[in-house]
PDB file of N, CA and C in Angstrom:
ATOM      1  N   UNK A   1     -45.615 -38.423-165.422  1.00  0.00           N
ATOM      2  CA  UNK A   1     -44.864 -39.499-164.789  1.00  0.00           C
ATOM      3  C   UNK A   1     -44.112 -40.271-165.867  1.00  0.00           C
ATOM      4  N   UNK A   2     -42.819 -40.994-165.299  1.00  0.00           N
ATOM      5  CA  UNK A   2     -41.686 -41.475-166.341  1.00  0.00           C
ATOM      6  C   UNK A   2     -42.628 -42.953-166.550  1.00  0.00           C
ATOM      7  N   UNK A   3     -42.069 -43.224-167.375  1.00  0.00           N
ATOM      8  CA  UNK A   3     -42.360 -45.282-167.521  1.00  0.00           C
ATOM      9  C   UNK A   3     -41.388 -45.853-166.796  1.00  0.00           C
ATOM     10  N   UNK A   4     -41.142 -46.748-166.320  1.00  0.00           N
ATOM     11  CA  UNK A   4     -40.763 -47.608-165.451  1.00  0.00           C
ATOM     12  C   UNK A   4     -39.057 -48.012-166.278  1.00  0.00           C
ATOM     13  N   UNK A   5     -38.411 -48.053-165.813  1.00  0.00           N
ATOM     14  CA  UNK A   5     -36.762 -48.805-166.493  1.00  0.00           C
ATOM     15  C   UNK A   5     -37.223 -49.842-165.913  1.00  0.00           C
ATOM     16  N   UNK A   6     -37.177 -50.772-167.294  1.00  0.00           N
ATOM     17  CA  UNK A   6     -37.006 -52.540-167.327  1.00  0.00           C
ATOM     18  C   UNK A   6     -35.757 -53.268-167.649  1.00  0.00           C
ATOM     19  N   UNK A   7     -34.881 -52.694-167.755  1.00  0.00           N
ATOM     20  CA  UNK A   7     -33.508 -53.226-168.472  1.00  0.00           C
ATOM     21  C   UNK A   7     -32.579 -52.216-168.430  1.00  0.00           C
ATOM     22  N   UNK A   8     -31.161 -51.892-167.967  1.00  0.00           N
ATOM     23  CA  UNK A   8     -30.621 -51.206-167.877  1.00  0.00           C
ATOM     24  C   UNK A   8     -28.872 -52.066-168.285  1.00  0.00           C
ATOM     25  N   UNK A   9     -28.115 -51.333-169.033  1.00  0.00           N
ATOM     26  CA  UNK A   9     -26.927 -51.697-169.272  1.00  0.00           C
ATOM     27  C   UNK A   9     -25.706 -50.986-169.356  1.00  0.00           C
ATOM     28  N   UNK A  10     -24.372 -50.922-168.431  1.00  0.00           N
ATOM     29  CA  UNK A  10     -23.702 -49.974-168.063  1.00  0.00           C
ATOM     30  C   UNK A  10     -22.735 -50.163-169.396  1.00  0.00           C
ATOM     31  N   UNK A  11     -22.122 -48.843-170.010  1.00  0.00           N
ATOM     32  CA  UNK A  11     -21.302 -49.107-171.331  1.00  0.00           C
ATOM     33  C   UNK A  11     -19.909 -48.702-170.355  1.00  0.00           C
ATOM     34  N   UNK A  12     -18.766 -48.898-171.649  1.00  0.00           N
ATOM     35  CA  UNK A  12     -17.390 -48.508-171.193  1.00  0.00           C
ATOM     36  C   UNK A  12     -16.967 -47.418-170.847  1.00  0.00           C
ATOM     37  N   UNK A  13     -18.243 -46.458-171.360  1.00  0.00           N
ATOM     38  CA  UNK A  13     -17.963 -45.147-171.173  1.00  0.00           C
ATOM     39  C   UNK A  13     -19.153 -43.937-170.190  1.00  0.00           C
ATOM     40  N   UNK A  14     -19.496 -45.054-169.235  1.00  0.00           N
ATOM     41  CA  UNK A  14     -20.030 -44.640-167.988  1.00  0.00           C
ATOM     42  C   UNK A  14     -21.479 -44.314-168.465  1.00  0.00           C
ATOM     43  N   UNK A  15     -21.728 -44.957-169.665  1.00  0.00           N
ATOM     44  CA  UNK A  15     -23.313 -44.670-170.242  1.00  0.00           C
ATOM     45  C   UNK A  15     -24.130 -45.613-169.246  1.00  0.00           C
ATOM     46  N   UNK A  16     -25.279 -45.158-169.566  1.00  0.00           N
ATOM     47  CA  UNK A  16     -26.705 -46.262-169.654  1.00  0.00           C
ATOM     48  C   UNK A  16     -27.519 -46.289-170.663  1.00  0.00           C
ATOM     49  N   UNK A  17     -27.646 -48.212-171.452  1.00  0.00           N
ATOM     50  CA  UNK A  17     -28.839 -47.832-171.701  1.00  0.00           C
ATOM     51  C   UNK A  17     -29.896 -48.410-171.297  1.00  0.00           C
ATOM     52  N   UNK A  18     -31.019 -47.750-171.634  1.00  0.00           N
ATOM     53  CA  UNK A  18     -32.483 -47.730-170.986  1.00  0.00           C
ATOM     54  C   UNK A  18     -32.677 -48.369-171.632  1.00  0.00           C
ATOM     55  N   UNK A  19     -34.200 -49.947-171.013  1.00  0.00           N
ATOM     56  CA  UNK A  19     -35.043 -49.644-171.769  1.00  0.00           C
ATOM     57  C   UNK A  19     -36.171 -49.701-170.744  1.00  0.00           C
ATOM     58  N   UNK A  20     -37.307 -48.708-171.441  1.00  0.00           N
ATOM     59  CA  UNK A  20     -38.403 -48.287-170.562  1.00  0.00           C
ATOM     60  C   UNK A  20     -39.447 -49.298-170.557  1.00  0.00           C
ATOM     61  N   UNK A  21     -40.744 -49.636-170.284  1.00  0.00           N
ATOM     62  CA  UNK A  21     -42.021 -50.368-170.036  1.00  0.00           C
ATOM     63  C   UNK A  21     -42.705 -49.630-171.264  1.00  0.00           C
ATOM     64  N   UNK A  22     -42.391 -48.655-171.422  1.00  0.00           N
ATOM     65  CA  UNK A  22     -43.331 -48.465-172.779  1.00  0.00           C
ATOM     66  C   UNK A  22     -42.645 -48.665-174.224  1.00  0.00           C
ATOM     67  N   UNK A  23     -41.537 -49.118-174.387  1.00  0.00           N
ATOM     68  CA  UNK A  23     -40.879 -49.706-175.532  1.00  0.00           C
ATOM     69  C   UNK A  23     -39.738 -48.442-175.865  1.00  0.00           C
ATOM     70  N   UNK A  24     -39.673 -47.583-175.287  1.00  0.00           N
ATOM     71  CA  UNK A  24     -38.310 -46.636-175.315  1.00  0.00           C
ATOM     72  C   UNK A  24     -37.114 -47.160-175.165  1.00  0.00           C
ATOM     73  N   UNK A  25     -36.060 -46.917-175.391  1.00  0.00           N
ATOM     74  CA  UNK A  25     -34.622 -47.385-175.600  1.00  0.00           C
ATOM     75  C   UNK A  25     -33.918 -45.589-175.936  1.00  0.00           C
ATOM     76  N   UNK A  26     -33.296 -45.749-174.125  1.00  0.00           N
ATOM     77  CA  UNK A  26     -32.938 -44.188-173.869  1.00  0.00           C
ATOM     78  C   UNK A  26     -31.139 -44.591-173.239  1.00  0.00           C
ATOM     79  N   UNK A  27     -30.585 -43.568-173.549  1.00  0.00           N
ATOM     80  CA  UNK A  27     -29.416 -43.540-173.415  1.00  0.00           C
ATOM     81  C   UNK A  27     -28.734 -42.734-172.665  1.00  0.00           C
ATOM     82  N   UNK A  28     -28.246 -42.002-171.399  1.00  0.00           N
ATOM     83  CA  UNK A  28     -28.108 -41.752-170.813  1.00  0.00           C
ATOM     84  C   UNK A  28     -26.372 -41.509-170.110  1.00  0.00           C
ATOM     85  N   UNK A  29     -25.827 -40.388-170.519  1.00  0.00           N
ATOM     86  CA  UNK A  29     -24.316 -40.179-170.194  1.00  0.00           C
ATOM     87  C   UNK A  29     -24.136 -39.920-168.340  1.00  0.00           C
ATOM     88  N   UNK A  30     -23.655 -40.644-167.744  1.00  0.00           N
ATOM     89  CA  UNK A  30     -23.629 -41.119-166.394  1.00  0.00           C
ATOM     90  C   UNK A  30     -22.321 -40.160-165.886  1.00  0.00           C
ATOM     91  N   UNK A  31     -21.518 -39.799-166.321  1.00  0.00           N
ATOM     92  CA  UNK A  31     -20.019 -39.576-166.766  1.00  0.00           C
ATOM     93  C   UNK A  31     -20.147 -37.907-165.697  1.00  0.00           C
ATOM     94  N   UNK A  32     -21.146 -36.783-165.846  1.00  0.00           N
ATOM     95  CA  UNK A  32     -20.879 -35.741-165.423  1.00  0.00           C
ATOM     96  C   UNK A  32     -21.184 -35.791-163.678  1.00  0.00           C
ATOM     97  N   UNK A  33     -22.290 -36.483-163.746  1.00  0.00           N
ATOM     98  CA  UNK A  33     -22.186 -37.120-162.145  1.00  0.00           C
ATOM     99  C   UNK A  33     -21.634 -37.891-161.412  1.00  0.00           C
ATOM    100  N   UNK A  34     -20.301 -38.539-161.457  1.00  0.00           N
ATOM    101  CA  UNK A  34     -19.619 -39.037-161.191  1.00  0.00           C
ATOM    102  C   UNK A  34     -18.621 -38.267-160.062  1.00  0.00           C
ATOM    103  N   UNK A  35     -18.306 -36.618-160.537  1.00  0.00           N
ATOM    104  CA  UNK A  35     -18.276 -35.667-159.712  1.00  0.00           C
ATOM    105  C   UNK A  35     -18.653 -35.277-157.941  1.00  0.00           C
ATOM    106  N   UNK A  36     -19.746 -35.675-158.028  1.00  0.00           N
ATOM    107  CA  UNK A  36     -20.634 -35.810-156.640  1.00  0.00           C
ATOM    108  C   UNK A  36     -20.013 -37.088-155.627  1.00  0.00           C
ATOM    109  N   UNK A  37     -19.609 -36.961-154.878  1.00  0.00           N
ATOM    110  CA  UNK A  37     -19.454 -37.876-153.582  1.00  0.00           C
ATOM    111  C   UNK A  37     -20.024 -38.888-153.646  1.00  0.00           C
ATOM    112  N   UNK A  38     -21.839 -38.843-153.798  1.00  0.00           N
ATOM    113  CA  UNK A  38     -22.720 -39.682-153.631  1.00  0.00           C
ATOM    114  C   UNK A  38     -22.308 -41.041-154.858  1.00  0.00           C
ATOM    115  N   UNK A  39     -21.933 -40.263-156.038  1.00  0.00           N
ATOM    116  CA  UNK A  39     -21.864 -41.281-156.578  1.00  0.00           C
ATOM    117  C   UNK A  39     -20.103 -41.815-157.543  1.00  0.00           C
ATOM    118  N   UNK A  40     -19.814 -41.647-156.053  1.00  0.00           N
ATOM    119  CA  UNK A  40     -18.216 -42.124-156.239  1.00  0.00           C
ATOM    120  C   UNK A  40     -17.806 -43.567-156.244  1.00  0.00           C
ATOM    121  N   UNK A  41     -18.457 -44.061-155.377  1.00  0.00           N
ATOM    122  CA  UNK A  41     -18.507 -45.787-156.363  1.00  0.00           C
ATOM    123  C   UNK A  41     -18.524 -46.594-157.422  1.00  0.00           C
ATOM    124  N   UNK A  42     -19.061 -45.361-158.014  1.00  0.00           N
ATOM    125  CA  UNK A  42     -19.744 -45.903-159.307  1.00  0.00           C
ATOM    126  C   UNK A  42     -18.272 -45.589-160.354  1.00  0.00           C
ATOM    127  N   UNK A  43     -17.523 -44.521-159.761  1.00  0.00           N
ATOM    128  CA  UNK A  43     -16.283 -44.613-160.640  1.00  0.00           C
ATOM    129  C   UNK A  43     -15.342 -45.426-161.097  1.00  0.00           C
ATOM    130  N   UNK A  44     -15.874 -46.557-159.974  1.00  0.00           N
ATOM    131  CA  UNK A  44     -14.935 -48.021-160.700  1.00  0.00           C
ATOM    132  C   UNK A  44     -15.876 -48.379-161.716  1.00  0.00           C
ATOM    133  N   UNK A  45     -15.361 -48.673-163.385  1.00  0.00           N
ATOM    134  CA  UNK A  45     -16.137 -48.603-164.077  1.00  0.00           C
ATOM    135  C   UNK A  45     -16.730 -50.439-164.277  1.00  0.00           C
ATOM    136  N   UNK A  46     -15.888 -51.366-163.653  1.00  0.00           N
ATOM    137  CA  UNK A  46     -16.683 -52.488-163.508  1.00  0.00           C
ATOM    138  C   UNK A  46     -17.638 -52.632-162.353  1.00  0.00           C
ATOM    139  N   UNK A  47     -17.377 -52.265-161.617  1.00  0.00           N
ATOM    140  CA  UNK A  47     -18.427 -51.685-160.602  1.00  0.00           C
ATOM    141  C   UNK A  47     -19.804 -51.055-161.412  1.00  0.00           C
ATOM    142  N   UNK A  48     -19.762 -50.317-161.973  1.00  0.00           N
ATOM    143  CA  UNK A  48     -20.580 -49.378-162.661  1.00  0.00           C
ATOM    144  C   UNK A  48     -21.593 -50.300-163.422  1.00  0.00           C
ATOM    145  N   UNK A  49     -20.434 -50.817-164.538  1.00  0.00           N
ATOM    146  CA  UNK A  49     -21.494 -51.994-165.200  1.00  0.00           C
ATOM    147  C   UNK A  49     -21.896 -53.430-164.792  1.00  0.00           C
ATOM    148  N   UNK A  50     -21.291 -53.931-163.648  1.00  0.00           N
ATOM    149  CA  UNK A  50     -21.709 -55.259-163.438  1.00  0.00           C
ATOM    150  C   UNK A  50     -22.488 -54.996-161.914  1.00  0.00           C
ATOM    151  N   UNK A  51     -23.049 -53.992-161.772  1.00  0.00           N
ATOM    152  CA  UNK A  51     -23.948 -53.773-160.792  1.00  0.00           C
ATOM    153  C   UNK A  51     -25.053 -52.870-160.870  1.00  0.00           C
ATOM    154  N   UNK A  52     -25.151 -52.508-162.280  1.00  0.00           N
ATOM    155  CA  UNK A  52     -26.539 -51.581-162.326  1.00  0.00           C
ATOM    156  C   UNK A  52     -27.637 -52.297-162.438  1.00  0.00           C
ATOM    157  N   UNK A  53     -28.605 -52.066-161.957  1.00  0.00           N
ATOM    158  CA  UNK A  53     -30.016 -53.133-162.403  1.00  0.00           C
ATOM    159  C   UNK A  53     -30.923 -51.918-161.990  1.00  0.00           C
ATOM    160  N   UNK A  54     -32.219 -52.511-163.174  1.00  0.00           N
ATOM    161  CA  UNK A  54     -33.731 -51.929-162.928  1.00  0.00           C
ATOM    162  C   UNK A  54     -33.698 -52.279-161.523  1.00  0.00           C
ATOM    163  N   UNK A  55     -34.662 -51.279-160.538  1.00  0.00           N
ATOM    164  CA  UNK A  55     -35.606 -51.566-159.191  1.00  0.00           C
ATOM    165  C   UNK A  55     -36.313 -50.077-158.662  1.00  0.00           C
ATOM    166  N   UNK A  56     -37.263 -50.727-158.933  1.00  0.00           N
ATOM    167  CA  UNK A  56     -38.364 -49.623-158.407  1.00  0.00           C
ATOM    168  C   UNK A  56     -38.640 -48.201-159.583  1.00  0.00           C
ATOM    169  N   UNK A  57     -38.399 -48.564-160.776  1.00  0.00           N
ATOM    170  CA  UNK A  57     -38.766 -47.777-162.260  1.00  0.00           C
ATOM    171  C   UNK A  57     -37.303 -47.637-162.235  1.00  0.00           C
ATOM    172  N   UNK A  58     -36.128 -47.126-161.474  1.00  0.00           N
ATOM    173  CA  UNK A  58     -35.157 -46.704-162.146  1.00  0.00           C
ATOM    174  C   UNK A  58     -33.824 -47.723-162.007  1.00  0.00           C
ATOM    175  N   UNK A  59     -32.812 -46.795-161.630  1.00  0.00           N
ATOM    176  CA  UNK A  59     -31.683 -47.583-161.892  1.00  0.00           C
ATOM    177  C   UNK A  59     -30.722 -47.785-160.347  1.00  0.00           C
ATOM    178  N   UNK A  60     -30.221 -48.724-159.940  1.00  0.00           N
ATOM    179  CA  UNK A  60     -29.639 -48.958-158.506  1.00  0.00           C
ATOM    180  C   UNK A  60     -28.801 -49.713-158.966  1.00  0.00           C
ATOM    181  N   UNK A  61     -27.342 -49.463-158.160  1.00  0.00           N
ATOM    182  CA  UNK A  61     -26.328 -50.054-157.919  1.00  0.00           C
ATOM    183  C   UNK A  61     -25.938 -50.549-156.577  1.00  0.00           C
ATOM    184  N   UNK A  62     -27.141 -51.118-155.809  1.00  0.00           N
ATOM    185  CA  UNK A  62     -27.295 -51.664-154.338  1.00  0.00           C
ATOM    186  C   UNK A  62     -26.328 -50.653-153.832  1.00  0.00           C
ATOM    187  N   UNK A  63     -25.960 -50.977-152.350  1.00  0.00           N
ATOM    188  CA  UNK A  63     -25.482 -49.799-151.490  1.00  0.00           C
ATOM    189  C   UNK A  63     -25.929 -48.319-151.772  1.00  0.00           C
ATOM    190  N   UNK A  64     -27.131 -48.751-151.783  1.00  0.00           N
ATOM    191  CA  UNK A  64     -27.858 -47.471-151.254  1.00  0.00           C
ATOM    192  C   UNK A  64     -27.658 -46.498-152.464  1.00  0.00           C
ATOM    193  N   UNK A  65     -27.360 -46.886-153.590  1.00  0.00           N
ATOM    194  CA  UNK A  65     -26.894 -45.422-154.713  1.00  0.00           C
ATOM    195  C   UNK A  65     -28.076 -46.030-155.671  1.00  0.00           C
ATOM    196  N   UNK A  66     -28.422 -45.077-155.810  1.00  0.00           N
ATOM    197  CA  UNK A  66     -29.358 -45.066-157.171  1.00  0.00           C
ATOM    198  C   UNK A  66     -30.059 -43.751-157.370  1.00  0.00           C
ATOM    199  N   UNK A  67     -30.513 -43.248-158.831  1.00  0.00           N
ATOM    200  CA  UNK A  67     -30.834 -41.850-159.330  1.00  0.00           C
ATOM    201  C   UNK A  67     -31.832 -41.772-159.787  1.00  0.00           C
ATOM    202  N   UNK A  68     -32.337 -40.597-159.754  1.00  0.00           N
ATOM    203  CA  UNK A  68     -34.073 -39.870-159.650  1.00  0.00           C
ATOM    204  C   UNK A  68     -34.429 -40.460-161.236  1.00  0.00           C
ATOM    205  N   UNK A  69     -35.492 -41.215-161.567  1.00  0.00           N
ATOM    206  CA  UNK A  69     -36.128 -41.438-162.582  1.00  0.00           C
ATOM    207  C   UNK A  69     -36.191 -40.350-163.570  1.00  0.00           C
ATOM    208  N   UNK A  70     -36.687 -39.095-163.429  1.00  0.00           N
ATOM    209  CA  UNK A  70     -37.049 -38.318-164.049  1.00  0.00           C
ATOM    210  C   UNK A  70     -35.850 -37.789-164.648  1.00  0.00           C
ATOM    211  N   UNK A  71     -34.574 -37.398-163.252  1.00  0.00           N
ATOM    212  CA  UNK A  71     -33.012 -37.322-164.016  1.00  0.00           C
ATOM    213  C   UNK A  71     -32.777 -38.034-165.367  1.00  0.00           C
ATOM    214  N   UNK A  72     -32.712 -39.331-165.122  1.00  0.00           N
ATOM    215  CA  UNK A  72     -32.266 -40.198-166.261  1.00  0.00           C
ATOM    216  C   UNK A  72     -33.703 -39.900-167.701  1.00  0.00           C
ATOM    217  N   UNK A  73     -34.945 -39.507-167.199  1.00  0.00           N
ATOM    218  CA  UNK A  73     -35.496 -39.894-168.209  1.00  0.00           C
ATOM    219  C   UNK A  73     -35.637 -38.378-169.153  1.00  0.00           C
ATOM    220  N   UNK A  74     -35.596 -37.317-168.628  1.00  0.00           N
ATOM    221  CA  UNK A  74     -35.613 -36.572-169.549  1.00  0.00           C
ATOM    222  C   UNK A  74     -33.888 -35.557-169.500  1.00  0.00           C
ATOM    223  N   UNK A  75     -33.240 -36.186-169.463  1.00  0.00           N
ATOM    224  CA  UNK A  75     -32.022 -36.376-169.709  1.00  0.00           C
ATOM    225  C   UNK A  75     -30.916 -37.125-170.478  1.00  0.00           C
ATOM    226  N   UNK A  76     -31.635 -37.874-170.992  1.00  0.00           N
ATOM    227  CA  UNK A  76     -31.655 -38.872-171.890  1.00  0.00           C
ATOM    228  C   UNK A  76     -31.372 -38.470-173.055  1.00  0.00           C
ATOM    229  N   UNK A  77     -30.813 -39.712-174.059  1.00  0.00           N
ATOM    230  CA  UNK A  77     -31.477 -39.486-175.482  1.00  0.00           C
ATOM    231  C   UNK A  77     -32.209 -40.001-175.760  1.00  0.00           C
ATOM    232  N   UNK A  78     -33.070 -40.528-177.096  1.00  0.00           N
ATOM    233  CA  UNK A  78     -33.715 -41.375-177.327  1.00  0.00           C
ATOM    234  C   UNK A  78     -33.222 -42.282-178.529  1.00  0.00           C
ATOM    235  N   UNK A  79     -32.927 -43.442-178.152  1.00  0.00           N
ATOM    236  CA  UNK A  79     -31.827 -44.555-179.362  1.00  0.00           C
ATOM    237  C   UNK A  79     -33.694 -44.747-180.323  1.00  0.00           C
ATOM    238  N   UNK A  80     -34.716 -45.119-179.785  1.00  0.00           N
ATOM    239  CA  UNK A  80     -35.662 -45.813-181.352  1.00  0.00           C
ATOM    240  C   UNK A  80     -36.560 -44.629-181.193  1.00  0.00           C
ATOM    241  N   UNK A  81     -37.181 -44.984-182.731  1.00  0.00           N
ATOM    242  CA  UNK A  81     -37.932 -43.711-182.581  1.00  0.00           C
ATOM    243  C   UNK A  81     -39.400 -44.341-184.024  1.00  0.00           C
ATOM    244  N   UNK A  82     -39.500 -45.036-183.401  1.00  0.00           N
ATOM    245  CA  UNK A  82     -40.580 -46.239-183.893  1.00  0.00           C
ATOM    246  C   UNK A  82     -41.812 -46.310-182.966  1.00  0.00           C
ATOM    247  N   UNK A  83     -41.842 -45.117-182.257  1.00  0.00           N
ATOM    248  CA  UNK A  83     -43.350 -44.732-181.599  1.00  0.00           C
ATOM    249  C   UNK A  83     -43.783 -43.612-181.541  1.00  0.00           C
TER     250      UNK A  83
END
């Protein structure tokens, strides 16, 4: 099972970064799924970043869009590496 996303921050370039409940700081290119229907909203890129938030371990952009924990978490990179 993933750790929980506590903090999430949308970049200019359709990134995320993570940070997890267990002190991870993961990074995450958002950019190839954008493709999909489901998450065609999210292509306005202020949209993207001034509406992502942690809920429920992962990441939601209310109206109903948000992506599988496990997607983002071992899909990821990993930015620290101090554990």
């Amino acid at each position: 099972m993933e750790p929980d996303v506590i903090a999430v921050e949308g970049t200019d370039t359709f990134g995320l970064l993570l940070t997890y409940a267990n002190g991870e700081q993961r990074l995450y290119d958002m950019s190839p799924m954008l493709q999909y229907a489901y998450f065609a909203p999210l292509r306005d890129i202020d949209f993207f970043k001034k509406n992502a938030h942690p809920a429920y371990g992962t990441v939601s952009w209310g109206n109903r869009i948000d992506i599988a924990p496990e997607e983002l978490y071992h899909n990821s990179t990993r930015l620290n590496y101090n554990k």
